[in-house]
Protein backbone atom coordinates (compact mmCIF):
# COMPACT_ATOMS: atom_id res chain seq x y z
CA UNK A 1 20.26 -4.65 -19.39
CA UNK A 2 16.94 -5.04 -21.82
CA UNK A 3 16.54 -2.70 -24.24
CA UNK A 4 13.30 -0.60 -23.64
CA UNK A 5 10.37 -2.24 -25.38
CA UNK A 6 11.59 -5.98 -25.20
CA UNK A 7 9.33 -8.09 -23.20
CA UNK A 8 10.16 -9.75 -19.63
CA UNK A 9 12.42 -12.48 -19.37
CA UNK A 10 10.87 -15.56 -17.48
CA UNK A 11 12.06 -14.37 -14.06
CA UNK A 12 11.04 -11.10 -14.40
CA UNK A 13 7.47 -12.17 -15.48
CA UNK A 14 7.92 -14.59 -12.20
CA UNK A 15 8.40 -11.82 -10.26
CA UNK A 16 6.21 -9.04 -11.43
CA UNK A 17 2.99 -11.16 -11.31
CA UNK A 18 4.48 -12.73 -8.08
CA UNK A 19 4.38 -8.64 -7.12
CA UNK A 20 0.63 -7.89 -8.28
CA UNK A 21 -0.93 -11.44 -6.87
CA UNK A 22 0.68 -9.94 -3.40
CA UNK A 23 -0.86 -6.55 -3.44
CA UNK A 24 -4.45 -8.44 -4.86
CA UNK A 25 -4.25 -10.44 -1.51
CA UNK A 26 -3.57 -7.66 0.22
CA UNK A 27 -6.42 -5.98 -1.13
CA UNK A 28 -8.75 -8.81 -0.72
CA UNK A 29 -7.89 -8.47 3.08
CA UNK A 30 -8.42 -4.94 3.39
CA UNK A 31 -11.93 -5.60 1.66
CA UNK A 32 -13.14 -8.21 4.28
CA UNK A 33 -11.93 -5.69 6.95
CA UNK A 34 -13.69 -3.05 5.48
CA UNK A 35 -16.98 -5.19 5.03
CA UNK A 36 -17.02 -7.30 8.20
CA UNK A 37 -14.63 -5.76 10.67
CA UNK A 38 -11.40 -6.59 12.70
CA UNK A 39 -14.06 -8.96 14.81
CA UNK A 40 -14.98 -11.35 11.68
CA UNK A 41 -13.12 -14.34 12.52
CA UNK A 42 -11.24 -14.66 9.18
CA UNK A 43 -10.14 -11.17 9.44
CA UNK A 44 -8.64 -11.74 13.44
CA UNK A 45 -7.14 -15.36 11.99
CA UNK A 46 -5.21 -12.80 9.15
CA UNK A 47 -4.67 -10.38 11.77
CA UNK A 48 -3.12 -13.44 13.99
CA UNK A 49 -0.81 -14.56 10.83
CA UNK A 50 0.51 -11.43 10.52
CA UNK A 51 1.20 -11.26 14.15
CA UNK A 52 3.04 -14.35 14.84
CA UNK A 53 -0.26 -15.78 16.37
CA UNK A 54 -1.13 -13.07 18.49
CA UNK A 55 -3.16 -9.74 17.91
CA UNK A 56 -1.16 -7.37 19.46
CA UNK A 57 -3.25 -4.85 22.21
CA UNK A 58 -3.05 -1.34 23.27
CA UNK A 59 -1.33 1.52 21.30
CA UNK A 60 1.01 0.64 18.02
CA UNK A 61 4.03 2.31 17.34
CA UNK A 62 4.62 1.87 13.29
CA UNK A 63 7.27 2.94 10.66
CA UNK A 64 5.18 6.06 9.67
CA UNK A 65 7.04 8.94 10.51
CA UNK A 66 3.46 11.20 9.90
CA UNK A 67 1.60 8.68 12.07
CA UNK A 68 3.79 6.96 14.40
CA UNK A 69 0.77 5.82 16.57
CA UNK A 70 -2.29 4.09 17.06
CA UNK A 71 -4.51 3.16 19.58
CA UNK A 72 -4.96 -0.54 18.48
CA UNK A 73 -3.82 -3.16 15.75
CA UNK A 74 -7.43 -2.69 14.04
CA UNK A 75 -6.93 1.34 13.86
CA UNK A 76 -3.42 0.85 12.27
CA UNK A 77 -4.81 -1.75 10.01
CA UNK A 78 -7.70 0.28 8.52
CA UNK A 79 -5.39 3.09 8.25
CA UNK A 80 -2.76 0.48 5.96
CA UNK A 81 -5.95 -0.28 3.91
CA UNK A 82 -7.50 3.41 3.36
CA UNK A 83 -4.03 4.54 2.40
CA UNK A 84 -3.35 1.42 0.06
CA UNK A 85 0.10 1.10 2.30
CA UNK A 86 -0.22 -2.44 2.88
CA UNK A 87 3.33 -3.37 3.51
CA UNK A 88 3.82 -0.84 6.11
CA UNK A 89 4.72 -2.53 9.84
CA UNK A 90 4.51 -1.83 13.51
């Protein structure tokens, strides 16, 4: 164990920045959303990554025990960005 105060060793700088450079891409796809819309076609492509190539229709069921449903992928995905949840799946 470090002792409090010491800086990062190599892999621990790896990962935290590895950690932030994540959630900043995240965020960065949660801001196209939020300007151009689950239509834009850069946002469906990044909607299609995360969805093993397919957008997935209808209702979502996802991990949130306070909101276990959603009418549609886009729905779900604006609530993930409001809430700053990014990680969270269906």
């Amino acid at each position: 164990a470090q002792q409090p105060g010491t800086p990062l060793s190599d892999q621990e700088y790896w990962q935290f920045f590895m950690s932030l450079q994540t959630a900043h891409h995240a965020s960065t796809a949660c801001l196209l959303r939020m300007l151009y819309g689950c239509q834009n076609p850069l946002v469906r492509k990044l909607d299609e990554y995360e969805n093993h190539g397919v957008i997935p229709e209808g209702p979502i069921c996802s991990e949130l025990p306070e909101t276990p449903f959603f009418p549609d992928f886009c729905t779900f995905s604006f609530y993930r960005c409001t809430r700053k949840r990014y990680f969270i799946k269906v």
